[in-house]
N, C-alpha and C. Protein backbone atom coordinates (compact mmCIF):
# COMPACT_ATOMS: atom_id res chain seq x y z
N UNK A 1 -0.49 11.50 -4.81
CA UNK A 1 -0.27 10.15 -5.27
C UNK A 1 -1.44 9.29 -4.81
N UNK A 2 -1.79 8.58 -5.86
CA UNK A 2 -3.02 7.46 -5.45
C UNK A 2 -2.36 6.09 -5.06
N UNK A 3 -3.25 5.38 -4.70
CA UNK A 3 -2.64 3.87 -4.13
C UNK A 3 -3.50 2.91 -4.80
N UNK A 4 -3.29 1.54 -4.82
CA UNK A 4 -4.99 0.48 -5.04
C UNK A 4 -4.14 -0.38 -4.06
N UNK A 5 -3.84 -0.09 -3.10
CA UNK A 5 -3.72 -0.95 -2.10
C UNK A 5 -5.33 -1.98 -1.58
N UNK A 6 -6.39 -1.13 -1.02
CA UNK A 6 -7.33 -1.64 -0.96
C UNK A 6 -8.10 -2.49 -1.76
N UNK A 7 -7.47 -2.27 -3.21
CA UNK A 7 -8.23 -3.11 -4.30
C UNK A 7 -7.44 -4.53 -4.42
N UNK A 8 -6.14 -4.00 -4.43
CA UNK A 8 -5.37 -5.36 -4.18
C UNK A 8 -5.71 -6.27 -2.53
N UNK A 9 -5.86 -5.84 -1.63
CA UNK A 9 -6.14 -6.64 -0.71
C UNK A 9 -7.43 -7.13 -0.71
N UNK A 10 -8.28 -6.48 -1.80
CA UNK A 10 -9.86 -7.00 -2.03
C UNK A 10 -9.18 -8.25 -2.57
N UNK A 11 -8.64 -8.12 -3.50
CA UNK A 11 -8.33 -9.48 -4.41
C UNK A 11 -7.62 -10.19 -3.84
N UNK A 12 -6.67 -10.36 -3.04
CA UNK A 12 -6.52 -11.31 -1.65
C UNK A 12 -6.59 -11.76 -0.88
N UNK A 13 -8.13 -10.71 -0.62
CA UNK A 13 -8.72 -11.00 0.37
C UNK A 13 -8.31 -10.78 1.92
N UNK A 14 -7.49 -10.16 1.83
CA UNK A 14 -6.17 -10.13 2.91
C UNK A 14 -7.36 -8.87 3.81
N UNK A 15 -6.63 -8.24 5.27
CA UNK A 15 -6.90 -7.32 5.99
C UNK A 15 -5.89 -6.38 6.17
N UNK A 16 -6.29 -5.60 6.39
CA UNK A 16 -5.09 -4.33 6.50
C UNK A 16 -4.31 -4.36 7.60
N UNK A 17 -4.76 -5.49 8.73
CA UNK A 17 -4.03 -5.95 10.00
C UNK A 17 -3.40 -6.86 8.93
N UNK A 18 -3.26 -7.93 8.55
CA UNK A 18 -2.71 -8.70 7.87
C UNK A 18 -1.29 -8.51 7.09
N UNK A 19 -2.06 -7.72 6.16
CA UNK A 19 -0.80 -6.77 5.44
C UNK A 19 0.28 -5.66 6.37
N UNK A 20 -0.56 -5.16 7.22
CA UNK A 20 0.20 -4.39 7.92
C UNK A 20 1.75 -5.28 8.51
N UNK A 21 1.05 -6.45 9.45
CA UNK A 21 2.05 -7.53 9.60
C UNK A 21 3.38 -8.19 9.11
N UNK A 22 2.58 -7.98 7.80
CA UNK A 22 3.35 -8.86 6.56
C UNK A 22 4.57 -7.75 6.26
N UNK A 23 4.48 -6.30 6.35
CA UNK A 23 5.17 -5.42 5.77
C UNK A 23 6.01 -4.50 7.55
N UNK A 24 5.45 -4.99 8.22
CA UNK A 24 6.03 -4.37 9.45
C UNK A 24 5.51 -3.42 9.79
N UNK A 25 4.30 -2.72 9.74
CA UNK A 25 3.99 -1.52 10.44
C UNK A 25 2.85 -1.81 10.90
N UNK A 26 1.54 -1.05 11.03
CA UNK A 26 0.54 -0.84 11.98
C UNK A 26 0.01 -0.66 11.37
N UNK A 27 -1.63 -0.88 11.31
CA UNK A 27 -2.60 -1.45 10.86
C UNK A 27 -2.77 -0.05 10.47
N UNK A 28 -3.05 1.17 11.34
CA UNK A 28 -3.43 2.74 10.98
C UNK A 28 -2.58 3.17 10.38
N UNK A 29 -1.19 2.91 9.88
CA UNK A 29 -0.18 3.20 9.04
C UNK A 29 -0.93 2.64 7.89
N UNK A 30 -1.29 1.24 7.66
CA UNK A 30 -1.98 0.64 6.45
C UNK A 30 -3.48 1.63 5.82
N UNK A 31 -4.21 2.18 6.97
CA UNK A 31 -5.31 2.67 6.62
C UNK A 31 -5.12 3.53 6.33
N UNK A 32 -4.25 4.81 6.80
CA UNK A 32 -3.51 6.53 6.23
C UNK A 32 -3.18 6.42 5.15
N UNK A 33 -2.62 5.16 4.67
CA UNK A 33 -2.16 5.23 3.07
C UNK A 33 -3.00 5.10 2.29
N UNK A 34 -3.76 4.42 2.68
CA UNK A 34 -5.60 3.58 1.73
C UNK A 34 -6.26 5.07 1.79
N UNK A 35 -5.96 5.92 2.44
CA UNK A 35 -6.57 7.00 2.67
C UNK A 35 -6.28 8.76 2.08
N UNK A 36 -5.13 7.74 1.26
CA UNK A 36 -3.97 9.15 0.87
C UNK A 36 -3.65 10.31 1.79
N UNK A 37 -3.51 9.62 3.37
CA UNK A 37 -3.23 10.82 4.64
C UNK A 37 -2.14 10.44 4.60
N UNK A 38 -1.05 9.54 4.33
CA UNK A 38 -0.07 9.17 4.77
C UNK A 38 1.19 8.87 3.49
N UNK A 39 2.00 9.11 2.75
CA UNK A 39 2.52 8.70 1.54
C UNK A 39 3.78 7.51 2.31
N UNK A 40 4.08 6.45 2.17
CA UNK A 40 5.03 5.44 2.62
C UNK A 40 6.03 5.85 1.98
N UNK A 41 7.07 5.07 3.17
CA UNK A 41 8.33 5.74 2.28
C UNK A 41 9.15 4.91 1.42
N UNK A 42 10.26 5.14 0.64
CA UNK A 42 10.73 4.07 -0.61
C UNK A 42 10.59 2.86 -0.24
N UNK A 43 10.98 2.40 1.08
CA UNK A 43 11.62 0.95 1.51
C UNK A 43 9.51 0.18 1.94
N UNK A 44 8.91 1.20 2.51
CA UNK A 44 7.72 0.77 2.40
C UNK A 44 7.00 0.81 1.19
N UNK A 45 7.51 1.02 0.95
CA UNK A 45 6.87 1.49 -0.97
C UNK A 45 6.85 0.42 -1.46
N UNK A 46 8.22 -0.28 -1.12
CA UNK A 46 8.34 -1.29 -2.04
C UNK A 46 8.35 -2.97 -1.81
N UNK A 47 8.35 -2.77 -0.11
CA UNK A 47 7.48 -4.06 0.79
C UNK A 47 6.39 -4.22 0.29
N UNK A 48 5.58 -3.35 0.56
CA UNK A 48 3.89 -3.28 -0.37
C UNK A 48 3.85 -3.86 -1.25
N UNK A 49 4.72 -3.27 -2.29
CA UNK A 49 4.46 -3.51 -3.51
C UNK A 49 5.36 -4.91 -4.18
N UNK A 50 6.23 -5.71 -3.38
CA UNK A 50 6.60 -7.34 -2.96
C UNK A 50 5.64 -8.08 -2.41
N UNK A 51 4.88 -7.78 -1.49
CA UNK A 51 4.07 -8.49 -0.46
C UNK A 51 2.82 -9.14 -1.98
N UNK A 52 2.92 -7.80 -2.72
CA UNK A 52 1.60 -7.80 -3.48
C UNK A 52 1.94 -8.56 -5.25
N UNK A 53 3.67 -8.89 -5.21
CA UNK A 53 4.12 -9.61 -6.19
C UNK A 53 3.78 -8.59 -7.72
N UNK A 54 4.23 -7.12 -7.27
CA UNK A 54 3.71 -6.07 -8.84
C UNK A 54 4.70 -5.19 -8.15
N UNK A 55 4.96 -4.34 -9.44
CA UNK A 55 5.94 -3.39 -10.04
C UNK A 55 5.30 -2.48 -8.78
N UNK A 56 6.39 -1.59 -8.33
CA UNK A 56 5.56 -0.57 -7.43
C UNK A 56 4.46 0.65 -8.60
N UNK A 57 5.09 1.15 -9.33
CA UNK A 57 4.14 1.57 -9.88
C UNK A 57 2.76 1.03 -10.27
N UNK A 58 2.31 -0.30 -10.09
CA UNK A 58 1.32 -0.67 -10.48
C UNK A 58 0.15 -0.28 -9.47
N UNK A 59 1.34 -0.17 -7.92
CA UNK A 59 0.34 -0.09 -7.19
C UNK A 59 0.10 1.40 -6.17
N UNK A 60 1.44 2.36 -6.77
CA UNK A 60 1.36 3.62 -6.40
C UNK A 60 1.33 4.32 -7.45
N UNK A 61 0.46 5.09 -7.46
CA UNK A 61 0.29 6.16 -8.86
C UNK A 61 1.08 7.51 -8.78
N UNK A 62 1.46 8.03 -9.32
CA UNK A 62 1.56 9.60 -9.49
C UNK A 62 0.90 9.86 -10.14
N UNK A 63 0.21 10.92 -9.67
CA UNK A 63 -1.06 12.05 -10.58
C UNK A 63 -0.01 13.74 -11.01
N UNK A 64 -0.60 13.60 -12.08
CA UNK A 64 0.14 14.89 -12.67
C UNK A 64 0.20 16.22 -11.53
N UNK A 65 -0.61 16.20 -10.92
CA UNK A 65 -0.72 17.42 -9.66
C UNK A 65 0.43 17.37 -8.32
N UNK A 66 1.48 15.94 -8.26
CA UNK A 66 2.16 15.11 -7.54
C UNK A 66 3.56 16.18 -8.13
């Protein structure tokens, strides 16, 4: 699974300490996912993807290989 987490916080300008905050976890929890080391789980899935005001799918992908 891909993410645009990082692209969305480009466009907010936000930090991954920031967001991390905003969603309750830790900044290296924020970077493992930007990193596809880490997949979040539903309830983080979908903080993320509130924090960021879009459909979770907009901002977690499934790739056919998933």
């Amino acid at each position: 699974m891909k993410n645009r987490i990082k692209v969305e916080r480009a466009e907010l300008d936000i930090t991954q300490q920031q967001l991390a905050e905003a969603v309750g976890v830790s900044r290296q929890t924020i970077v493992a996912i930007e990193k596809n080391r880490f997949l979040p789980s539903t309830p983080l899935a979908l903080k993320i993807s509130r924090y960021f005001g879009k459909p979770v799918e907009s901002i977690f992908i499934l790739e056919e290989t998933d």
